[in-house]
N, C-alpha and C. Protein backbone atom coordinates (compact mmCIF):
# COMPACT_ATOMS: atom_id res chain seq x y z
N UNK A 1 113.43 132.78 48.30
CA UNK A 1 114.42 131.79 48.69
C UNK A 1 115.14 132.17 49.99
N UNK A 2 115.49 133.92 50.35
CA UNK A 2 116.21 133.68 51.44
C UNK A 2 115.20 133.43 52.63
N UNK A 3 114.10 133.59 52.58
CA UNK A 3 113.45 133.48 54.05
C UNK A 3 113.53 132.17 54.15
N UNK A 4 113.33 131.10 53.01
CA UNK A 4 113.16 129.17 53.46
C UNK A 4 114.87 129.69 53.69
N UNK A 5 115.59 130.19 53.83
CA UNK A 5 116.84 129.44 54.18
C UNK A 5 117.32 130.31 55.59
N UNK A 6 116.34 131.29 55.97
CA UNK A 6 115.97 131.83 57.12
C UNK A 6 115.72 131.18 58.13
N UNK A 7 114.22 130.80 57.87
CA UNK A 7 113.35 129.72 58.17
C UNK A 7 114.12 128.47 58.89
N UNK A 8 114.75 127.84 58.06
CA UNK A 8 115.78 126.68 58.26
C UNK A 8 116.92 126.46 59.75
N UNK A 9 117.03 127.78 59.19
CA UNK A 9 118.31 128.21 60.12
C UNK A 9 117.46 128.56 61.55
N UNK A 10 116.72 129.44 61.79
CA UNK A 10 115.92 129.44 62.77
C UNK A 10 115.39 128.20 63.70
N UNK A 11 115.03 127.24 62.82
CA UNK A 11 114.21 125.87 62.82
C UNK A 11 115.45 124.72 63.41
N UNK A 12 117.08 125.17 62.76
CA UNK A 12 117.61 123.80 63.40
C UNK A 12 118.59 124.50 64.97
N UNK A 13 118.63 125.97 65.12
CA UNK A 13 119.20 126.48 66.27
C UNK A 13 118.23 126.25 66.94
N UNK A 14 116.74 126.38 67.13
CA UNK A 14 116.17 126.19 68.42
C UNK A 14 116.23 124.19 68.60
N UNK A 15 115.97 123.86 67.78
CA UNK A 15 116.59 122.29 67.75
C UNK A 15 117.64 122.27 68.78
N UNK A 16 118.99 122.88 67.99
CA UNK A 16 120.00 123.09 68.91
C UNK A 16 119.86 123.42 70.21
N UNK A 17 119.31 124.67 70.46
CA UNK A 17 119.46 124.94 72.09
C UNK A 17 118.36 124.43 72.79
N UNK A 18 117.23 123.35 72.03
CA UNK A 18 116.59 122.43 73.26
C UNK A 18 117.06 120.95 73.24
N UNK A 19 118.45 120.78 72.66
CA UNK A 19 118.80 119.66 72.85
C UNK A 19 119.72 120.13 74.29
N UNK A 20 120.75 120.97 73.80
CA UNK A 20 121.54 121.65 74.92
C UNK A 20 120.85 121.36 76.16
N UNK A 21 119.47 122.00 76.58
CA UNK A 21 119.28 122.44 77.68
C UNK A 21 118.86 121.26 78.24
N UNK A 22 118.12 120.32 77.25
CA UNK A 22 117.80 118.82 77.90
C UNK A 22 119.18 118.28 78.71
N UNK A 23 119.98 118.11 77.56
CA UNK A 23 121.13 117.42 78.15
C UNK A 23 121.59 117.93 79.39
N UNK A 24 121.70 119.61 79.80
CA UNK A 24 122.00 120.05 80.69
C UNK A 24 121.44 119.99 81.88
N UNK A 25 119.82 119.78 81.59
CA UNK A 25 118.99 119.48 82.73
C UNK A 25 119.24 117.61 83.13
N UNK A 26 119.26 116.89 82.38
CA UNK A 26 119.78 115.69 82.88
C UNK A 26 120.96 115.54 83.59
N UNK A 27 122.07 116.63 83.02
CA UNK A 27 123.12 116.18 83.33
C UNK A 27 123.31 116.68 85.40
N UNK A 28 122.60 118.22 85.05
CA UNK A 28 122.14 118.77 86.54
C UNK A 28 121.62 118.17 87.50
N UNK A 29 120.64 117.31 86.99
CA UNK A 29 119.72 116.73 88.01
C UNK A 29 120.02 115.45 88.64
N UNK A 30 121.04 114.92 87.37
CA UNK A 30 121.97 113.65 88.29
C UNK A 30 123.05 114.48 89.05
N UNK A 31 123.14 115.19 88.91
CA UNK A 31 124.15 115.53 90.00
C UNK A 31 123.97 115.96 91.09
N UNK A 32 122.37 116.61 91.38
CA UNK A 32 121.97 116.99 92.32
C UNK A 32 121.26 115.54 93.14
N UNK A 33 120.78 115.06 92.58
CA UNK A 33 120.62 113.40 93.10
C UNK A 33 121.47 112.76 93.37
N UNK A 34 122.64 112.94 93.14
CA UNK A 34 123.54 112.25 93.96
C UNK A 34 124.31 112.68 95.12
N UNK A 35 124.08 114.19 95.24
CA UNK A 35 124.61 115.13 96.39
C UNK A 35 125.95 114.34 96.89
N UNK A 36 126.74 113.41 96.65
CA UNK A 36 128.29 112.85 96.77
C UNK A 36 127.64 111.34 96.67
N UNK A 37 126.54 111.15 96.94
CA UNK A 37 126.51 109.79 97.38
C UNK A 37 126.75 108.85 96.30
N UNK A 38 126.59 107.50 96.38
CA UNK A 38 126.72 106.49 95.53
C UNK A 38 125.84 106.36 94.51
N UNK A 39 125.30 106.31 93.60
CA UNK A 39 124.23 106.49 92.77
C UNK A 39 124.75 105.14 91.48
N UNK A 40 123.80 104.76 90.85
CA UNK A 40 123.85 103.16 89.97
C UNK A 40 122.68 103.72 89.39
N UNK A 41 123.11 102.82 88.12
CA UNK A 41 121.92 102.31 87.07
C UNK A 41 121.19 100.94 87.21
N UNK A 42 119.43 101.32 87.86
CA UNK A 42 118.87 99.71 88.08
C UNK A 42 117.70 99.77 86.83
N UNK A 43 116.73 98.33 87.48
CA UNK A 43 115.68 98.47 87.38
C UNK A 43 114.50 98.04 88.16
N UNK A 44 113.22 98.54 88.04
CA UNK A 44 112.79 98.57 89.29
C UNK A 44 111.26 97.70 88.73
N UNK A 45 110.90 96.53 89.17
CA UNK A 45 109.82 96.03 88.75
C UNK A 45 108.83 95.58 90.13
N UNK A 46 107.48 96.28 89.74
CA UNK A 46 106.26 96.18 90.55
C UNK A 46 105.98 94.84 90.55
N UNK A 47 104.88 94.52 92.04
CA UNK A 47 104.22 93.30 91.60
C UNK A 47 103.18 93.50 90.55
N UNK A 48 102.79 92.20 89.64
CA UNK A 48 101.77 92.25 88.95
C UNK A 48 101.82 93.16 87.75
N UNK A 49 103.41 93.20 87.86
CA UNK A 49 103.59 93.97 85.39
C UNK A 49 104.73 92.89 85.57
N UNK A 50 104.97 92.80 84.38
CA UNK A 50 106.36 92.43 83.48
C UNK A 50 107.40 93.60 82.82
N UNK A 51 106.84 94.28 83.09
CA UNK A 51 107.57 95.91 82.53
C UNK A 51 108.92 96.37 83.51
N UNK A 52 109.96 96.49 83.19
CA UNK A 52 110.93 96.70 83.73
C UNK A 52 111.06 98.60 84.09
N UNK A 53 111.12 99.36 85.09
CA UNK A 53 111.35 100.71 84.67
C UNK A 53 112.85 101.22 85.31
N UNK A 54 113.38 101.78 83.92
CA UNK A 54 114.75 102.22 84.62
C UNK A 54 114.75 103.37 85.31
N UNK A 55 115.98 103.38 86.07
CA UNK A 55 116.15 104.35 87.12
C UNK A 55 117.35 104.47 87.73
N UNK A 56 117.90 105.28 88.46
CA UNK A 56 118.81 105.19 89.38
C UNK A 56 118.49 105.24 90.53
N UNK A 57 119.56 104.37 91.59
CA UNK A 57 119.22 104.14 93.37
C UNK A 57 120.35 104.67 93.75
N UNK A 58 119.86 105.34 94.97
CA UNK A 58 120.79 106.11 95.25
C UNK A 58 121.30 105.48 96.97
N UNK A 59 122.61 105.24 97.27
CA UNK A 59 122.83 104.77 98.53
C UNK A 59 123.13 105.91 99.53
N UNK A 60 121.81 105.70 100.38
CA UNK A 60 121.65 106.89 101.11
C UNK A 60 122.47 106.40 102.84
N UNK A 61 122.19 107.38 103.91
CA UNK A 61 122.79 107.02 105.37
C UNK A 61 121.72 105.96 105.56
N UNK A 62 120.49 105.64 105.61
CA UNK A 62 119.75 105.14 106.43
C UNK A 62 118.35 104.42 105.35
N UNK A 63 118.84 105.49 103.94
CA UNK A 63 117.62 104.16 103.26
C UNK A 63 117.57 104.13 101.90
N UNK A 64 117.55 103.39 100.77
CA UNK A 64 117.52 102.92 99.48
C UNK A 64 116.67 104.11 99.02
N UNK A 65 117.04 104.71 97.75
CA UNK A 65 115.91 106.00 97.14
C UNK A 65 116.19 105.66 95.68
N UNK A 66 114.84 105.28 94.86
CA UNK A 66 114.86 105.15 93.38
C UNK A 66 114.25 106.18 93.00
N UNK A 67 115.02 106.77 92.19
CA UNK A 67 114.45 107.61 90.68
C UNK A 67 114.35 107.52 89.36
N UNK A 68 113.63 108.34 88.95
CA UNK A 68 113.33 107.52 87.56
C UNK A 68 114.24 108.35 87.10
N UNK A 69 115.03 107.40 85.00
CA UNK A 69 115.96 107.90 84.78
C UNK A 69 115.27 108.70 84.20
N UNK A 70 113.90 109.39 83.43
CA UNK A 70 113.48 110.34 82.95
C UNK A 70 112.84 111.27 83.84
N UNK A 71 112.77 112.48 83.71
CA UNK A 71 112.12 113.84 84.17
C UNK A 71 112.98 114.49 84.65
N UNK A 72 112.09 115.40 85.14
CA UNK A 72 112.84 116.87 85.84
C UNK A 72 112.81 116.41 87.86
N UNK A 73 111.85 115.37 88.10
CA UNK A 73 111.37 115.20 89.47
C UNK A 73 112.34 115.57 90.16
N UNK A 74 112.93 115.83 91.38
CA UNK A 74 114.09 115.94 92.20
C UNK A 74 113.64 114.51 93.61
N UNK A 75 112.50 113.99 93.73
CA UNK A 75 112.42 113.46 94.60
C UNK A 75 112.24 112.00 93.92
N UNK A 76 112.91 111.06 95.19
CA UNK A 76 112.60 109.29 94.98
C UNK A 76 111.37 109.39 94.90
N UNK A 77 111.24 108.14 93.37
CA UNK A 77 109.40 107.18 93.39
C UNK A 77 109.96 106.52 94.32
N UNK A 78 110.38 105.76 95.22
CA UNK A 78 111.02 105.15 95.47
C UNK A 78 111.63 104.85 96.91
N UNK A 79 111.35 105.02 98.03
CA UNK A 79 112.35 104.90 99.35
C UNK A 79 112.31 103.46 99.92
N UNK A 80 113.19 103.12 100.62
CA UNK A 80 113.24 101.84 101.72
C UNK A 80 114.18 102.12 102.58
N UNK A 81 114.04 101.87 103.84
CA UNK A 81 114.65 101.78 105.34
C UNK A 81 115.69 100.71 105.05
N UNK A 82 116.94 101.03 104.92
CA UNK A 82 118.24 100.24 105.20
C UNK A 82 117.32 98.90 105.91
N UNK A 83 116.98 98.98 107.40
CA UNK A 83 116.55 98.19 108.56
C UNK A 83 115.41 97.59 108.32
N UNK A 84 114.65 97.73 107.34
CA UNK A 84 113.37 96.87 106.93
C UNK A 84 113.82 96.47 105.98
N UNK A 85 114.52 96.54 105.02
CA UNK A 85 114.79 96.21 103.49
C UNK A 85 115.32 94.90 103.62
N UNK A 86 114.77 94.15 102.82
CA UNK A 86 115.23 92.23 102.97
C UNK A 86 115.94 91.90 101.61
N UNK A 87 116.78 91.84 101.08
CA UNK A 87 117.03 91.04 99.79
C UNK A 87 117.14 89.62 99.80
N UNK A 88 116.92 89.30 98.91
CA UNK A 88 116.83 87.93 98.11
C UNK A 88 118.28 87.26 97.33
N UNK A 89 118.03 86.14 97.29
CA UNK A 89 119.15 85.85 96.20
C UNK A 89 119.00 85.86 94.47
N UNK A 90 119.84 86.67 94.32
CA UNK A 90 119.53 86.78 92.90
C UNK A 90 119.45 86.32 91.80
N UNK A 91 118.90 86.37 90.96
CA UNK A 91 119.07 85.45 89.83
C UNK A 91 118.99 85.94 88.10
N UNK A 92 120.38 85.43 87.53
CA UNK A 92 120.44 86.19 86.58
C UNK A 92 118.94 86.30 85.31
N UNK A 93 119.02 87.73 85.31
CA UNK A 93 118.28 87.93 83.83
C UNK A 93 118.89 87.19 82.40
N UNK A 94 117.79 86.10 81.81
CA UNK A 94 118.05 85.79 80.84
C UNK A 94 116.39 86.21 79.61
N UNK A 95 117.08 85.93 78.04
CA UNK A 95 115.81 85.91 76.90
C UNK A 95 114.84 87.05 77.13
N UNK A 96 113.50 87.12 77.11
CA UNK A 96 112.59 88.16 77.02
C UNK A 96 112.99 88.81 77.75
N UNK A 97 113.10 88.24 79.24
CA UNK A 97 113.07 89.35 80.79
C UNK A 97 114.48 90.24 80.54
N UNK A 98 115.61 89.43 79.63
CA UNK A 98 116.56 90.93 80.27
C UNK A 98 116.66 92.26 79.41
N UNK A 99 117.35 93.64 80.20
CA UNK A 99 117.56 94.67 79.99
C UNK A 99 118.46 95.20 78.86
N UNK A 100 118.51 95.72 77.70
CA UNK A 100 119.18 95.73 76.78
C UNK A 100 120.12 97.02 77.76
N UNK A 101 119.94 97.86 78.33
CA UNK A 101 121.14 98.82 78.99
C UNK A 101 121.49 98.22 80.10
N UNK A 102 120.93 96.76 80.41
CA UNK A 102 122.14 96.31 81.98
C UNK A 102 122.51 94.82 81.57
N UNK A 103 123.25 94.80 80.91
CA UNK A 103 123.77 93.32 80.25
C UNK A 103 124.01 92.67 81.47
N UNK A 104 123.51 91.40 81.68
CA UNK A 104 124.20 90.56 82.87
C UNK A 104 123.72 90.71 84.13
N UNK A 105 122.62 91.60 83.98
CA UNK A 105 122.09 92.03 85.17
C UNK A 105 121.12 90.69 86.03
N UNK A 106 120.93 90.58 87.18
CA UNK A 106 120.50 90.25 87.71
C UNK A 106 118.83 90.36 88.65
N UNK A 107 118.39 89.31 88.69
CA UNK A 107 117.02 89.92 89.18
C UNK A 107 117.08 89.52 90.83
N UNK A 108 116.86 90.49 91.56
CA UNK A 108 116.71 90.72 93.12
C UNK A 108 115.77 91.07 94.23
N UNK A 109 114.74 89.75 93.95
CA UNK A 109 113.73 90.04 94.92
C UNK A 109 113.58 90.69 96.47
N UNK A 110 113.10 91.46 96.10
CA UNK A 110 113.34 92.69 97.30
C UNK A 110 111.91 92.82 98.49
N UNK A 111 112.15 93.02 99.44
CA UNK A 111 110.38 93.22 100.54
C UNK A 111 111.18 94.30 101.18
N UNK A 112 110.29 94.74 101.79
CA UNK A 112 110.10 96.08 102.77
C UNK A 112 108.76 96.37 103.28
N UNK A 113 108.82 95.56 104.81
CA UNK A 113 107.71 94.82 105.39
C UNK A 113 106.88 94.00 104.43
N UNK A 114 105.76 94.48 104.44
CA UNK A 114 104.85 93.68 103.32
C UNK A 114 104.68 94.51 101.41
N UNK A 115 105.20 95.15 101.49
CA UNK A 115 105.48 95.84 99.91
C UNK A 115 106.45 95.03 99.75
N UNK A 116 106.29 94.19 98.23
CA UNK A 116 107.69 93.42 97.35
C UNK A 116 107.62 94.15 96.42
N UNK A 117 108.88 93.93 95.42
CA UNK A 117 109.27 94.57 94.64
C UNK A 117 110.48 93.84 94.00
N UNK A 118 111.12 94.18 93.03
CA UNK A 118 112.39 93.47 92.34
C UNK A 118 112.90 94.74 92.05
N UNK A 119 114.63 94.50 91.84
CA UNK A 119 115.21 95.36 91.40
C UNK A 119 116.26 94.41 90.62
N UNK A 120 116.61 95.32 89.13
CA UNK A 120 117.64 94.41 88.11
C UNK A 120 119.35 95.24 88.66
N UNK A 121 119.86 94.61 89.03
CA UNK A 121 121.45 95.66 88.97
C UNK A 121 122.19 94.02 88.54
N UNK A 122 123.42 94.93 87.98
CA UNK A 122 124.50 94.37 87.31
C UNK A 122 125.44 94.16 88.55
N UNK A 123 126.21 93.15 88.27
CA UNK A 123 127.13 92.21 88.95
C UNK A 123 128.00 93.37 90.17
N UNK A 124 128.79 94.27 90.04
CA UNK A 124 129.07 95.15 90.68
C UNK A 124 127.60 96.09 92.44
N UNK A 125 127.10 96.32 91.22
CA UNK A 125 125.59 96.87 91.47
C UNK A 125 125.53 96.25 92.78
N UNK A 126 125.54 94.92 92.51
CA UNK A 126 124.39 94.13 93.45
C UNK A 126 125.50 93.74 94.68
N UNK A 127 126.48 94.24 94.49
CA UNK A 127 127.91 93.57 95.55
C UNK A 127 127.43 94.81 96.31
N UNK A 128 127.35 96.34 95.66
CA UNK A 128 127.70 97.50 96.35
C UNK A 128 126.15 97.32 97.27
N UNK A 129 125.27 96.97 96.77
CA UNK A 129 123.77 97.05 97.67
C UNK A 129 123.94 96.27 98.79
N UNK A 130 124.46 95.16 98.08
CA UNK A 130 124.41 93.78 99.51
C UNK A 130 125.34 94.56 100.86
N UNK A 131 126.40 94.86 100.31
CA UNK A 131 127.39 95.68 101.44
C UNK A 131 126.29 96.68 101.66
N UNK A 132 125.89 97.91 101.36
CA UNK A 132 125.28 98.58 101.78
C UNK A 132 124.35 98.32 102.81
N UNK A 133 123.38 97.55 102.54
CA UNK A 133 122.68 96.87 103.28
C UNK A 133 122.75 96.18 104.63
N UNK A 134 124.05 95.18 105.02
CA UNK A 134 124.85 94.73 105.65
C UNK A 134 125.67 95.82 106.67
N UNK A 135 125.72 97.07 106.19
CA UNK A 135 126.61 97.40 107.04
C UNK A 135 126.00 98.37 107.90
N UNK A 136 126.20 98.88 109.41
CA UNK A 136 125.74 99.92 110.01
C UNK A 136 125.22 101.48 109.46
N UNK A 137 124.69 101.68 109.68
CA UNK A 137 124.31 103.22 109.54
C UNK A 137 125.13 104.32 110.39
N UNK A 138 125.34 105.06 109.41
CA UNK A 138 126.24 105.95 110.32
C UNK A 138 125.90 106.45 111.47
N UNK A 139 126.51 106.10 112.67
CA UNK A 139 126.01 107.02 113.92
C UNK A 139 125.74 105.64 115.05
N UNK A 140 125.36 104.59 114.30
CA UNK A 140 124.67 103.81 114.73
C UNK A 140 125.62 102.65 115.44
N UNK A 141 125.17 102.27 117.09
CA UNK A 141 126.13 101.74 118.08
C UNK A 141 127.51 102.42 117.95
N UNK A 142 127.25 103.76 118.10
CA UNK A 142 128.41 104.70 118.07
C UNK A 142 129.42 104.60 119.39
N UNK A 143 128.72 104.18 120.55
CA UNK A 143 129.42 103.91 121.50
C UNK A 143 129.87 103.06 122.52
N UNK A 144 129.59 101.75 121.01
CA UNK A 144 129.91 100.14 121.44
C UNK A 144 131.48 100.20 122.05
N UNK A 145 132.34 99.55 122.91
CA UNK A 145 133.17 99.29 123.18
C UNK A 145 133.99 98.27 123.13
């Protein structure tokens, strides 16, 4: 009897410390992905699926970077040039198509030259992109008068 209660105990601490370290590695790796910057919860849909994949975008100096919300990766699936990036007008997600973690979210047909793409962000989300988008890059006509 004492080894099954050995056993047990053994069996739910390593449980324990690979939940720990998950959480810790998620919690690390968003933070290193966001290095100060602006960072959101989207979603990011290809041409030719119906499959939504979540992620976070990160608002960079000069260009849009998606990551996925799972793994260890440190780098965007994901880049677009502020200056090529076109948005669309959006239109809310309703029934099958919407996101059970972005209530209210919106769908935002996106190009970057000839690659399209959609992205889902929520009402806030999609104010902070449009400004983003819209506004200069740092550095840039630095010495308009």
């Amino acid at each position: 009897m004492p080894s099954a209660l050995i056993s047990s105990e053994i069996v739910i601490g390593t449980l324990l410390v690979v939940a720990v370290v998950v959480l810790a590695t998620t919690y690390l790796r968003r933070r290193y992905i966001a290095k100060g910057l602006p960072l959101t919860l989207c979603g990011l849909r290809r041409p030719g699926t119906d499959r939504w994949r979540l992620g976070l975008i990160r608002f960079g100096d000069n260009a849009l970077e998606w990551y996925t919300l799972g793994g260890v990766s440190l780098r965007p699936k994901g880049r677009w040039l502020r200056q090529r990036l076109l948005l669309e007008a959006p239109e809310l997600l309703s029934g099958p198509e919407s996101i059970p973690l972005l209530p209210g979210a919106s769908r935002v047909p996106c190009a970057d030259g000839d690659k399209r793409f959609e992205l889902a962000l929520q009402g806030p989300a999609y104010t902070a992109l449009r400004s983003w988008q819209e506004a200069s890059p740092p550095g840039y006509n630095v010495n308009v008068a």
